[in-house]
Protein backbone atom coordinates (compact mmCIF):
# COMPACT_ATOMS: atom_id res chain seq x y z
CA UNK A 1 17.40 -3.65 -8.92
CA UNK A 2 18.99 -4.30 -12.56
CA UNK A 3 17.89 -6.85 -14.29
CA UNK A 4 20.43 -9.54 -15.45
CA UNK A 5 20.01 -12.76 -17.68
CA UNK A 6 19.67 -16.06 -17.08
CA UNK A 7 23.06 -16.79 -18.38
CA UNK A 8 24.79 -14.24 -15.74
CA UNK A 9 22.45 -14.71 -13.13
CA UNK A 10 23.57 -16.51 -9.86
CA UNK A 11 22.85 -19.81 -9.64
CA UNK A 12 21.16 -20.98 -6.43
CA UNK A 13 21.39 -24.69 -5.52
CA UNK A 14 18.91 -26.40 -3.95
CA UNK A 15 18.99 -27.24 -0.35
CA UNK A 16 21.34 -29.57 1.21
CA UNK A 17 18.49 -31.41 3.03
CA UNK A 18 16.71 -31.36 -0.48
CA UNK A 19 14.01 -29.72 1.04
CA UNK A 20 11.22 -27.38 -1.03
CA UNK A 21 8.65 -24.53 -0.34
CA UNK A 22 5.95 -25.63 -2.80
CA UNK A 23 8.52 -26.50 -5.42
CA UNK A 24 10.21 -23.33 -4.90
CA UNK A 25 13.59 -22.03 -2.79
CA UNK A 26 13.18 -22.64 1.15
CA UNK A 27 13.84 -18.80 1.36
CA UNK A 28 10.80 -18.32 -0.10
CA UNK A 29 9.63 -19.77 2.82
CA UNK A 30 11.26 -17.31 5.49
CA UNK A 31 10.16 -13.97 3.31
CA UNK A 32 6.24 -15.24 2.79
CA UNK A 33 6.22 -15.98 6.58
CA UNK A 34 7.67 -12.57 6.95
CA UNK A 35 5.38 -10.57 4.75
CA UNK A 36 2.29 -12.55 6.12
CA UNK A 37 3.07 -11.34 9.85
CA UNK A 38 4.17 -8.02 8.90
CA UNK A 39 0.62 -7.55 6.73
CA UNK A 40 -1.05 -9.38 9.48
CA UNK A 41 -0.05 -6.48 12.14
CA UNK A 42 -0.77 -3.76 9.16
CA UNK A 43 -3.95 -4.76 8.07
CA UNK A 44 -5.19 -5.61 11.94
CA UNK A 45 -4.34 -1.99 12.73
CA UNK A 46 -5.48 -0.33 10.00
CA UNK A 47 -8.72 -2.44 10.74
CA UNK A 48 -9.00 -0.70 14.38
CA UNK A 49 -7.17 2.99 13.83
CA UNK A 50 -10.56 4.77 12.32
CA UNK A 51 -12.90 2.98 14.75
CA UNK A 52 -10.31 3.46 17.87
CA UNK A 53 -9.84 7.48 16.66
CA UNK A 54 -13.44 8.21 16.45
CA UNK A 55 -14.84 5.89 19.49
CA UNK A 56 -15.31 7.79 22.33
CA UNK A 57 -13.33 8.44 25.37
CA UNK A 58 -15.69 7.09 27.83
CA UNK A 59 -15.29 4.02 25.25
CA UNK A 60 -11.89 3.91 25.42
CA UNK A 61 -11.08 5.61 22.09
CA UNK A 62 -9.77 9.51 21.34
CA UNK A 63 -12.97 11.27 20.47
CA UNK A 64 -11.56 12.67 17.24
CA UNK A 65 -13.91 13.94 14.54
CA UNK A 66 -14.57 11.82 11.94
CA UNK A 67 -13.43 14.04 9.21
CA UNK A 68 -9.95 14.62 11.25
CA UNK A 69 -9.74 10.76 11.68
CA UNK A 70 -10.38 10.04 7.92
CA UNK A 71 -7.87 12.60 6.64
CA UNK A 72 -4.90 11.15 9.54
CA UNK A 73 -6.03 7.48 8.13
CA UNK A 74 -5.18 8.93 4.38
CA UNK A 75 -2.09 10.74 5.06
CA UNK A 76 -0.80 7.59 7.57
CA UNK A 77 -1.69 4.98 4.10
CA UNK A 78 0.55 7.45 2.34
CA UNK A 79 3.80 7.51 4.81
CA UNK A 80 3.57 4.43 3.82
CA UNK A 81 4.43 4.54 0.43
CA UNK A 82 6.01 7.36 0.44
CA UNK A 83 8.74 5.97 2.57
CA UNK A 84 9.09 3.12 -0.29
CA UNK A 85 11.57 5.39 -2.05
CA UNK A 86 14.14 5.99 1.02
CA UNK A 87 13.46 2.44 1.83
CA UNK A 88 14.53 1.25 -1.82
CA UNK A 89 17.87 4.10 -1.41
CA UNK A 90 18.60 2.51 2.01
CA UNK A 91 18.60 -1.06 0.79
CA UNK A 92 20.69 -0.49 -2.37
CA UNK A 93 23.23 1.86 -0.90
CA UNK A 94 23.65 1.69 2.80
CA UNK A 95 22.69 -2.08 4.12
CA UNK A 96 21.39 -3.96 1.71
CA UNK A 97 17.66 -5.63 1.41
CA UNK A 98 18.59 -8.13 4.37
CA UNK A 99 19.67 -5.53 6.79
CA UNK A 100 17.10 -2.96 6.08
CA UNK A 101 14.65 -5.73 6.53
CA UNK A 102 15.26 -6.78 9.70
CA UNK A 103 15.58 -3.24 10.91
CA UNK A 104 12.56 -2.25 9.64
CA UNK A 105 10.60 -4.85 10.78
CA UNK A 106 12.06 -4.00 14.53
CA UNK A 107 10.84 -0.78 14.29
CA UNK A 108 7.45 -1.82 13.21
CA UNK A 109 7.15 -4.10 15.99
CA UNK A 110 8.00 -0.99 18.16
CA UNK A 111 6.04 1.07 16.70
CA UNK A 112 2.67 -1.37 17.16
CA UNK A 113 3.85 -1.79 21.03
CA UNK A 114 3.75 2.03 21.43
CA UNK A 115 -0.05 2.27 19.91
CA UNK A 116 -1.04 -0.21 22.51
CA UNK A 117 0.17 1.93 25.47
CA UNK A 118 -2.81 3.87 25.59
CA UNK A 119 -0.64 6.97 25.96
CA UNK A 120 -1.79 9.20 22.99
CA UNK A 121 1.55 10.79 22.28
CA UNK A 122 3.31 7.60 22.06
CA UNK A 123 0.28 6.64 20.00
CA UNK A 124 0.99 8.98 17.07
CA UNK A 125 4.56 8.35 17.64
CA UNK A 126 4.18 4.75 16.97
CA UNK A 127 1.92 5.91 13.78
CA UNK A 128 5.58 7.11 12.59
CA UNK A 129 7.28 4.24 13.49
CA UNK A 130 4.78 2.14 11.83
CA UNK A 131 4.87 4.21 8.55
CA UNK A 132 8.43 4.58 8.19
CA UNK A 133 9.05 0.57 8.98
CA UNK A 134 6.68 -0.21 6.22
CA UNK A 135 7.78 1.58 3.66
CA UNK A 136 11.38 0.49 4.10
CA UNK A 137 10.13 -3.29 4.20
CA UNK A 138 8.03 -3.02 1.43
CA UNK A 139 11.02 -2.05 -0.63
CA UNK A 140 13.03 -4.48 -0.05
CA UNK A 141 11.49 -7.81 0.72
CA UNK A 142 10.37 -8.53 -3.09
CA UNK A 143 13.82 -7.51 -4.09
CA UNK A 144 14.61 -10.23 -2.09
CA UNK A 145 12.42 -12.58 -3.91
CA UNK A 146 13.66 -12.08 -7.09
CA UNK A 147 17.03 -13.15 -5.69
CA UNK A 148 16.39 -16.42 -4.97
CA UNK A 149 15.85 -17.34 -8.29
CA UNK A 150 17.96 -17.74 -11.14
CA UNK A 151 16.81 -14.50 -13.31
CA UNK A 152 14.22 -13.55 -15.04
CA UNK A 153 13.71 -16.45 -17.23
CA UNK A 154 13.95 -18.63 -14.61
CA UNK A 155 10.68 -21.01 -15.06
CA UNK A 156 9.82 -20.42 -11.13
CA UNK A 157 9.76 -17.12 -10.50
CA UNK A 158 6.27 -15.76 -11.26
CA UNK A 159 5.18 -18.80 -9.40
CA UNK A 160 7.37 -17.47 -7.20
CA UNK A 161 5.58 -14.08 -6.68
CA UNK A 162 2.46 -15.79 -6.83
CA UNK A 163 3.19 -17.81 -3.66
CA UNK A 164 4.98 -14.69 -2.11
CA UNK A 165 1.95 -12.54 -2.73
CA UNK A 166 -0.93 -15.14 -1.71
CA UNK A 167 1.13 -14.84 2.04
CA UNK A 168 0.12 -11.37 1.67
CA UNK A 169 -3.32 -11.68 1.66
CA UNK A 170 -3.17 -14.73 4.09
CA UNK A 171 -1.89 -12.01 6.76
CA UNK A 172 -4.91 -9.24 5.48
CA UNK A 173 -7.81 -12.00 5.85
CA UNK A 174 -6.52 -13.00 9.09
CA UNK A 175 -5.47 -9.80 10.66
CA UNK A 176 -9.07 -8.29 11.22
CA UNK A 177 -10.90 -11.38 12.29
CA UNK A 178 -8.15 -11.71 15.31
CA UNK A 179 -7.10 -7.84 15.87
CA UNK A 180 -9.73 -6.67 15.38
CA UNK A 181 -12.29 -8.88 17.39
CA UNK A 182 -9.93 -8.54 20.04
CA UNK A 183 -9.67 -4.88 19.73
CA UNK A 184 -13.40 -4.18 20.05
CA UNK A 185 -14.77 -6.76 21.85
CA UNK A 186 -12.06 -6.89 24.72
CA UNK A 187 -9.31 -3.57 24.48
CA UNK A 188 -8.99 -1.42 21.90
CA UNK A 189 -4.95 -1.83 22.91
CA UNK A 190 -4.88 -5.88 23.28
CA UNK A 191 -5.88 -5.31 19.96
CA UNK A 192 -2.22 -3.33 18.97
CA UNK A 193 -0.79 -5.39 21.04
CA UNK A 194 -1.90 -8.78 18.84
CA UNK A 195 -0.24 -6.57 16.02
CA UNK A 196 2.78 -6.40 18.00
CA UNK A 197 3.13 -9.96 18.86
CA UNK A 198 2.27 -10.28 15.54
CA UNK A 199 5.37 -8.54 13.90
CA UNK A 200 8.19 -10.09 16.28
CA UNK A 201 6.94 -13.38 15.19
CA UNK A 202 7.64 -12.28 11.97
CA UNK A 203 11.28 -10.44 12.68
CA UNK A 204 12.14 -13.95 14.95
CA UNK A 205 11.30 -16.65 12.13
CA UNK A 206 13.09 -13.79 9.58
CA UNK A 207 16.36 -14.17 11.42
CA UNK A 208 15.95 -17.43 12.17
CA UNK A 209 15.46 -18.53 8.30
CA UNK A 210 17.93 -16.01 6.41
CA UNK A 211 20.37 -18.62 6.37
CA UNK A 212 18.14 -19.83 3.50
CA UNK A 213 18.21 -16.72 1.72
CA UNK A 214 20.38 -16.15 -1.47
CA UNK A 215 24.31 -14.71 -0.92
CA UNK A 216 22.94 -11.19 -2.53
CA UNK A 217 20.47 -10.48 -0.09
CA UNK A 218 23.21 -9.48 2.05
CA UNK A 219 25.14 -7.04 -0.67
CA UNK A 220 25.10 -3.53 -0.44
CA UNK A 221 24.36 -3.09 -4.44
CA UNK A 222 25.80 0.52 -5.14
CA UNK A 223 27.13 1.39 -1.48
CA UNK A 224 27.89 5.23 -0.65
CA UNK A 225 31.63 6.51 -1.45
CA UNK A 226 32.65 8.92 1.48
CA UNK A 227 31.54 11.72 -0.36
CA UNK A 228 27.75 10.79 -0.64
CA UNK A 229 27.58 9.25 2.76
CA UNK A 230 28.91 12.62 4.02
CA UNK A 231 26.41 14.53 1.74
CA UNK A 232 23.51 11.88 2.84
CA UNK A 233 24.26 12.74 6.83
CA UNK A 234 24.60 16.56 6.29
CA UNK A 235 21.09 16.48 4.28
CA UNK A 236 19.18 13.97 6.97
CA UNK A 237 20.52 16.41 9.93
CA UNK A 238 19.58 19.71 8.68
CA UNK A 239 15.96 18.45 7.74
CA UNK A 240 15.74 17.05 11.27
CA UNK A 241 16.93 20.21 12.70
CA UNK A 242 14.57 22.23 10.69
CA UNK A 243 11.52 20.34 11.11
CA UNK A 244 12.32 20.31 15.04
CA UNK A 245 12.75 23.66 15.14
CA UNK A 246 9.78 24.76 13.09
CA UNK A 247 7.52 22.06 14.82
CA UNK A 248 9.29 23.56 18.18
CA UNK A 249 8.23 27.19 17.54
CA UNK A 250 4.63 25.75 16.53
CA UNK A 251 4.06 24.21 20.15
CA UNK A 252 5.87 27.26 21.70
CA UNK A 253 3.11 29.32 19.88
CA UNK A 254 0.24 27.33 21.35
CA UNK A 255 -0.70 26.95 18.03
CA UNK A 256 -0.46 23.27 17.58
CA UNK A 257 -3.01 20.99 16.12
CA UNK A 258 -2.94 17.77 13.51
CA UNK A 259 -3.75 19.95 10.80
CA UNK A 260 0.00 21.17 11.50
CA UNK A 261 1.01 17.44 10.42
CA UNK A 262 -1.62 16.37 8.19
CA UNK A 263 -1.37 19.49 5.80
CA UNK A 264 2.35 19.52 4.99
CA UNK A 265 2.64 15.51 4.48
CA UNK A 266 -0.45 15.76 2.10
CA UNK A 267 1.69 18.55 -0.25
CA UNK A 268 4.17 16.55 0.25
CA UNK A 269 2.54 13.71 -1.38
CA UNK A 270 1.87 15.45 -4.60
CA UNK A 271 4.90 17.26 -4.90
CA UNK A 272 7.82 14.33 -5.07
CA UNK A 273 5.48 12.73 -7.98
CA UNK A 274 5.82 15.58 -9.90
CA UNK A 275 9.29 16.69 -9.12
CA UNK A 276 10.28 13.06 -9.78
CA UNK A 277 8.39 12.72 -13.28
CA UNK A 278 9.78 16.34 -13.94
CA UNK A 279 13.90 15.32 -13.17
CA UNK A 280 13.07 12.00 -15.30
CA UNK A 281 11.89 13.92 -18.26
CA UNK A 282 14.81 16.54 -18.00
CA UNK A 283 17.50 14.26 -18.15
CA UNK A 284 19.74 14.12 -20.56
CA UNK A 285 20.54 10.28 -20.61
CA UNK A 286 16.59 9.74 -21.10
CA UNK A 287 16.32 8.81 -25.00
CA UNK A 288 13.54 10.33 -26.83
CA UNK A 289 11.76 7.09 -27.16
CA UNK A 290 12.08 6.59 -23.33
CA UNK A 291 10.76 10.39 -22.69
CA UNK A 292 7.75 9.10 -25.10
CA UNK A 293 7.00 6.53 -22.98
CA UNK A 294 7.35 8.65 -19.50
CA UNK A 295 4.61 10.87 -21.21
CA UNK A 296 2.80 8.07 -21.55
CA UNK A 297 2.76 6.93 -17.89
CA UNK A 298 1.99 9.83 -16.81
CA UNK A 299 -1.45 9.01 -17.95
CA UNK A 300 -1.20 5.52 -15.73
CA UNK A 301 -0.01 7.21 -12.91
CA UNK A 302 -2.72 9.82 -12.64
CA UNK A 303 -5.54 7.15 -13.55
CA UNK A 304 -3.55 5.07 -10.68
CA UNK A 305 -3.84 7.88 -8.42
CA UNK A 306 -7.44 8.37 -9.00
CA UNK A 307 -8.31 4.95 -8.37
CA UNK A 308 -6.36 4.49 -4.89
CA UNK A 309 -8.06 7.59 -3.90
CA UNK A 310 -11.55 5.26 -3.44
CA UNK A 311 -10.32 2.19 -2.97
CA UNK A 312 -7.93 3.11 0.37
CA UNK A 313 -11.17 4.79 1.88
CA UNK A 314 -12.25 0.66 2.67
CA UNK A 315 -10.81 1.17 5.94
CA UNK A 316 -11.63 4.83 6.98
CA UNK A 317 -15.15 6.01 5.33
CA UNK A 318 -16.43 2.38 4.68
CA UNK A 319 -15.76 1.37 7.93
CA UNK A 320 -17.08 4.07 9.82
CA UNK A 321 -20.17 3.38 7.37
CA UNK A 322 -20.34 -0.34 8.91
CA UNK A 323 -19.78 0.82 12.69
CA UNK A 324 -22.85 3.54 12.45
CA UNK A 325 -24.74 2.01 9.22
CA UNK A 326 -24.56 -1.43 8.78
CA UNK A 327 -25.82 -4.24 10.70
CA UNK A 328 -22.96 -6.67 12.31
CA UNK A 329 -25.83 -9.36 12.13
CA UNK A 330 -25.53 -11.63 8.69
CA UNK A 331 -27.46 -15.45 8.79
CA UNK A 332 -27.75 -15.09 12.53
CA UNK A 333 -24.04 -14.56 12.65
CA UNK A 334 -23.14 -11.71 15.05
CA UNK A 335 -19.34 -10.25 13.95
CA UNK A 336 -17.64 -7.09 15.23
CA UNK A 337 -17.49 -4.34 12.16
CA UNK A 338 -13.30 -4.71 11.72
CA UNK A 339 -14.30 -8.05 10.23
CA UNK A 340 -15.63 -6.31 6.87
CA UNK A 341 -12.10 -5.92 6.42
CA UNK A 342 -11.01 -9.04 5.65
CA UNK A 343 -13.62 -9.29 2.51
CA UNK A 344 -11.26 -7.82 0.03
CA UNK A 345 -8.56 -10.10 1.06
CA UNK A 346 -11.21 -12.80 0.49
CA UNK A 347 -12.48 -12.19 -2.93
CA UNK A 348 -8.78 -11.52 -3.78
CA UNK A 349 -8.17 -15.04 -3.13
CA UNK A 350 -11.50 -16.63 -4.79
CA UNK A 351 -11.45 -14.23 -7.70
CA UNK A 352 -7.77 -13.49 -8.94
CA UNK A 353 -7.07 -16.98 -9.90
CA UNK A 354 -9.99 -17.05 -12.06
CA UNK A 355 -9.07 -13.80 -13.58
CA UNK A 356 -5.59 -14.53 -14.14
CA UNK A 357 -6.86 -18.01 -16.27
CA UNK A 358 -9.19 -15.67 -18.29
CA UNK A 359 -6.54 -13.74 -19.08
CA UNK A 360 -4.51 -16.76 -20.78
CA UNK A 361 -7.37 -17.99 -22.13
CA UNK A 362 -8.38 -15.09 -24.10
CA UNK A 363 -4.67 -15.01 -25.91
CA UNK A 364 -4.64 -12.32 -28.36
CA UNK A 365 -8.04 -11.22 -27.59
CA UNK A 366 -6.40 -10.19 -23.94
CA UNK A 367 -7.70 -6.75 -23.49
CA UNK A 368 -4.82 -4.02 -23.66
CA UNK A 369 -3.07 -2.46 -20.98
CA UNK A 370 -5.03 0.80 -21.21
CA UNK A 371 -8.31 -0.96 -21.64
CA UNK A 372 -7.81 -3.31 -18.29
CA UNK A 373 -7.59 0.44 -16.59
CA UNK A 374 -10.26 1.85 -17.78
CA UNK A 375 -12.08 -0.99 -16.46
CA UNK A 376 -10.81 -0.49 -13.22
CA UNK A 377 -11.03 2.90 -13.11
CA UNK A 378 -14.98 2.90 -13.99
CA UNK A 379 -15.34 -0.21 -11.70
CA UNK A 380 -13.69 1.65 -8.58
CA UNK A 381 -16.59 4.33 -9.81
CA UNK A 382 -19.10 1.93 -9.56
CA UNK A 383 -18.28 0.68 -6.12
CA UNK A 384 -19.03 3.97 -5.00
CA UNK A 385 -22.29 4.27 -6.87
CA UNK A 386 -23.25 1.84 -5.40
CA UNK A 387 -22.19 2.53 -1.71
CA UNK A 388 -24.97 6.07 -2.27
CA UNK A 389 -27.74 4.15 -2.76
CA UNK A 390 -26.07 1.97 0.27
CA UNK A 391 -25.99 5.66 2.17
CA UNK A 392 -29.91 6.27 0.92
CA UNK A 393 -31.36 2.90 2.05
CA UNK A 394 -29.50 3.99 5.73
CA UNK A 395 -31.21 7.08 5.94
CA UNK A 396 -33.65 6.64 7.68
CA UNK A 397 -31.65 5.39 10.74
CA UNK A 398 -31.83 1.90 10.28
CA UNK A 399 -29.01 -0.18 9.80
CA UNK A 400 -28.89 -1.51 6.25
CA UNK A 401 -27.57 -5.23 5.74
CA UNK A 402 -24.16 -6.27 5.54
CA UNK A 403 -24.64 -7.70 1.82
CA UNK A 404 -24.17 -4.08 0.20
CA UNK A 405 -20.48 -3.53 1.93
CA UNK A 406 -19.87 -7.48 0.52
CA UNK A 407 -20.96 -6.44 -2.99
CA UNK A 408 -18.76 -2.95 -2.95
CA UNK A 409 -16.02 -4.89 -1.95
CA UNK A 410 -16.66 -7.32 -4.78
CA UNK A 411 -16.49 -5.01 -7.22
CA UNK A 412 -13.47 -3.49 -5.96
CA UNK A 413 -11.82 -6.62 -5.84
CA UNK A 414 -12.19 -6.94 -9.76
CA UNK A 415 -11.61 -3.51 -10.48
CA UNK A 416 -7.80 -3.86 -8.38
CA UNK A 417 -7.35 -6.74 -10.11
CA UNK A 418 -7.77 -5.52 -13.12
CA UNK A 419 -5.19 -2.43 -12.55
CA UNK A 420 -2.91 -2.75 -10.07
CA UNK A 421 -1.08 -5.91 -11.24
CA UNK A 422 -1.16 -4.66 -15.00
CA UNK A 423 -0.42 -1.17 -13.31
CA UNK A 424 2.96 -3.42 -11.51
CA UNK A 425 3.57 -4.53 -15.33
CA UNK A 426 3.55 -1.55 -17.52
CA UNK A 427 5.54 0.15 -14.87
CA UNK A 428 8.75 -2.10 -15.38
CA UNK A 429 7.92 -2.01 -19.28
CA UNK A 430 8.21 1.76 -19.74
CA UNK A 431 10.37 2.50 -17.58
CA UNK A 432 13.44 4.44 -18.51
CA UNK A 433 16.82 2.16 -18.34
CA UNK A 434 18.38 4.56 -16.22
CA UNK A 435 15.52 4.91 -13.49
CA UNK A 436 14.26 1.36 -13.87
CA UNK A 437 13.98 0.88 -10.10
CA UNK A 438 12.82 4.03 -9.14
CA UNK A 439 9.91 4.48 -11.30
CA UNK A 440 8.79 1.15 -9.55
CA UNK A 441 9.14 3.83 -6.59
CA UNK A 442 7.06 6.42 -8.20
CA UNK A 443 4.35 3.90 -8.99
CA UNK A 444 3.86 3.39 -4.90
CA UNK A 445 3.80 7.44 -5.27
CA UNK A 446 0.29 6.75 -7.23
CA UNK A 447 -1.13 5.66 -3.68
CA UNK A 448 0.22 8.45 -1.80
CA UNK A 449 -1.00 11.17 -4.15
CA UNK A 450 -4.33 9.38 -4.32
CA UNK A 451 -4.77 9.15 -0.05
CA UNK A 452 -3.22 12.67 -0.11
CA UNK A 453 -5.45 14.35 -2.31
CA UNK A 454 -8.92 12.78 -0.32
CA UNK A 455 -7.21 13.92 2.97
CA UNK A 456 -7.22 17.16 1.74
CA UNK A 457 -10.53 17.26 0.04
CA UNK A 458 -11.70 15.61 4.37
CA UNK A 459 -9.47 18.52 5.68
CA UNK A 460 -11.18 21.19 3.47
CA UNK A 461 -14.68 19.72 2.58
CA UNK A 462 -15.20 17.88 6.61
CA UNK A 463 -17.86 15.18 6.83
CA UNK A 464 -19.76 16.08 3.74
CA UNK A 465 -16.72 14.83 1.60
CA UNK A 466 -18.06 11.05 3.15
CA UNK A 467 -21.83 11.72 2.79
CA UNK A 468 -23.97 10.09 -0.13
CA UNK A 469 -23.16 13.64 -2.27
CA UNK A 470 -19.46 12.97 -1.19
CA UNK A 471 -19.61 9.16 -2.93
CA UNK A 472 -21.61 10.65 -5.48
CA UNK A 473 -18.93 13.01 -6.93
CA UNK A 474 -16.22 11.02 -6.18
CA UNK A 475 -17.61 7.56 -7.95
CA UNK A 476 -18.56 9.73 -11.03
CA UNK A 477 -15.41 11.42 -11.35
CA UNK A 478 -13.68 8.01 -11.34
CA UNK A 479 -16.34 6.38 -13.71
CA UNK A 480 -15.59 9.97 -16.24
CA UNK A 481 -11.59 9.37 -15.47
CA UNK A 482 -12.01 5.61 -16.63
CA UNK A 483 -14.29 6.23 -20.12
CA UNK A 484 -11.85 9.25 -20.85
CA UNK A 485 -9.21 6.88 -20.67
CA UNK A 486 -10.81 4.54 -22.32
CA UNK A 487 -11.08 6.94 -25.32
CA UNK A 488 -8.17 8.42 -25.06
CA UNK A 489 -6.23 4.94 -25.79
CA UNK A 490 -5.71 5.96 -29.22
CA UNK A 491 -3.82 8.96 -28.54
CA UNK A 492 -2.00 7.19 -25.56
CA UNK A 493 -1.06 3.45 -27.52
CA UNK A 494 1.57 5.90 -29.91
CA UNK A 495 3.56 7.13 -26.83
CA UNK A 496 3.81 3.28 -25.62
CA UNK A 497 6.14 1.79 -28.18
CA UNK A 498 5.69 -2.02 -28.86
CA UNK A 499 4.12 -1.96 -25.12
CA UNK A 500 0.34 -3.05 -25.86
């Protein structure tokens, strides 16, 4: 979405009724009610898919290998992102953030009441519908809440965000405690069902509160000439045809397996980065200055990547750690393993208010961008350093206590805060004028590379890719990526500009 100024910006009265969210627009409202339900139903399913995947049959669950479960989990994370770019292309040329919205969150809502069928084709079919409805939300909905304010030196707005993103984590803390207690201690599918439920009482209060919503919501921003619409229909029907017809002669073959899905959509993931960063690069209308400054990302981007790698694994290795590892049992309190889940949402909450008031405290001594990810990256390492000696003190077969999955996610929690809002930040400061909103895009990319390359590494390497060696490698790599980066700033601070 282009920026404009304050002076040209839309001006957004208050409501008739005189009536606040917090100080701020009563849309605000409608899309933090939104985004809590729709994380809500994410979060509670991601809680339950590894768990449900891997739990036996007799137990209700699929019986799929662990390393097959993990490497679905990684590649399903990075649909979801993935599908952020259509979803953005969607919103600003064919219906506008309000429309693609509400569709999307329909389709999530039907894709959580298909996982709770119990019918393991409309299972993974509801896996798609899940992915592809997320992406396209997550798109649009903050585009949204930049609209209700009057641009972006209106005095609200990053309180604004702040508000917006607090219903975020809100939905992630809840989501496991009520999904997923319900999904393991009563039915694995009452649990995707509560996801369900969850979701339409998100789409119902959307539609019911977009009359608060600003005018522009509802704008098409660059809608498709005839030409481009006809180009966009002939290019979405002869990739459907050709992925139905390859897929067709697959299962024809009796040669079809998840590999057959999981392989291609992990390329996939590392491919558009690169073809994206490449077409940026190439183009003409890219200054030099802006093509310094691309270069210059780049290094983000992979450090990014390497980073989301570990951290996305909290709901596929780490929690098939707590179901076989870790005791449930902490103070005499007995809680079903999904509930580890909510701890990151948790120290989000205590911790990033205390870190954001460090950071205006310190003023100029505010550590620069690249420094803030090098501590994340080496923190992310950490984590995992930590989660081998976890792995050691387990081997003997005992279950080790609950405190060392509490103090991983702790220091996760600090190292995300201290690079994916910065991460958020530098993104919209280097970014070239002309691709402004899509390298916001490629930025979500950074997750889907990162998920895609550890299914791959699951689909290649099997269990031992989780074991303590498998932790081992992958928290020193991170650690190495983050004190490389860390000395690399000098060559990397030229290529940013005035960006510090």
């Amino acid at each position: 979405m282009a920026s404009t100024t304050s002076k040209d910006a839309p001006q957004h009265p208050p409501a008739a009724d005189g009536k606040t969210f917090f100080g701020h627009p009563r849309g605000l409202a409608t899309l933090f009610m939104t985004e809590m339900w729709e994380r809500f139903s994410f979060y509670g399913m991601r809680a339950l898919l590894v768990l449900y995947l891997t739990a036996a049959v007799a137990e209700g669950g699929m019986g799929m290998a662990s390393a097959t479960a993990v490497a679905l989990y990684s590649v399903y994370n990075a649909t979801v992102y993935l599908m952020a770019m259509p979803g953005g292309w969607l919103g600003d040329r064919v219906w506008g953030p309000r429309r693609t919205v509400s569709i999307s969150a329909f389709v999530i809502m039907i894709g959580h009441a298909l996982l709770a069928t119990g019918v393991n084709a409309l299972f993974f079919a509801g896996l798609v519908f899940i992915g592809v409805g997320s992406g396209l939300l997550k798109a649009n909905i903050s585009t949204m809440v930049g609209h209700l304010y009057s641009g972006p030196n209106d005095p609200r707005r990053d309180g604004g965000f702040t508000v917006f993103y607090m219903g975020i984590n809100i939905g992630a803390f809840a989501a496991p405690l009520l999904i997923g207690w319900a999904g393991q201690k009563v039915s694995w599918h009452l649990g995707f069902g509560l996801a369900a439920v969850g979701m339409a009482l998100g789409l119902i209060q959307f539609l019911i509160g977009t009359r608060h919503l600003a005018p522009e919501s509802s704008v098409v921003p660059q809608p498709l000439d005839a030409a481009d619409r006809n180009k966009a229909i002939r290019n979405t029907v002869i990739a459907a045809v050709v992925t139905a017809v390859f897929y067709a002669a697959i299962v024809l073959a009796d040669a079809f397996t998840i590999d057959w899905v999981l392989w291609p959509l992990s390329i996939a993931g590392l491919v558009l980065p690169t073809y994206y960063f490449v077409r940026m690069r190439r183009d003409r209308e890219v200054t030099e200055d802006e093509r310094k400054k691309l270069t210059g990302y780049i290094w983000f981007f992979v450090a990014a990547a390497i980073f989301w790698m570990i951290f996305d694994q909290s709901g596929s290795t780490l929690s098939l750690f707590a179901e076989k590892s870790t005791s449930t049992d902490l103070f005499g309190i007995e809680f079903p393993t999904s509930w580890f889940q909510s701890v990151n949402p948790l120290w989000v909450m205590i911790i990033a208010p205390v870190l954001a008031a460090l950071w205006v405290k310190l003023g100029s001594r505010n550590p620069a961008t690249t420094t803030k990810f090098s501590f994340g990256l080496i923190g992310i390492g950490v984590s995992f350093g930590v989660m081998m000696l976890a792995i050691a003190s387990a081997s003997g077969g005992d279950k080790v206590t609950p405190l060392w999955l509490i103090t991983v996610y702790l220091i996760q929690t600090v190292a995300e805060l201290c690079l994916s809002p910065v991460g958020l930040s530098v993104t919209t400061k280097l970014a070239p004028a002309k691709y402004a909103s899509q390298l916001m895009g490629v930025w979500f990319l950074a997750v889907t590379a990162g998920d895609c390359v550890f299914a791959i590494v699951q689909l290649v390497l099997g269990d031992a890719a989780s074991g303590k060696t498998g932790f081992a490698v992958q928290g020193v790599i991170a650690a190495l990526a983050g004190f490389v980066f860390l000395a690399a700033r000098k060559r990397i601070n030229p290529l940013l500009g005035a960006v510090k």
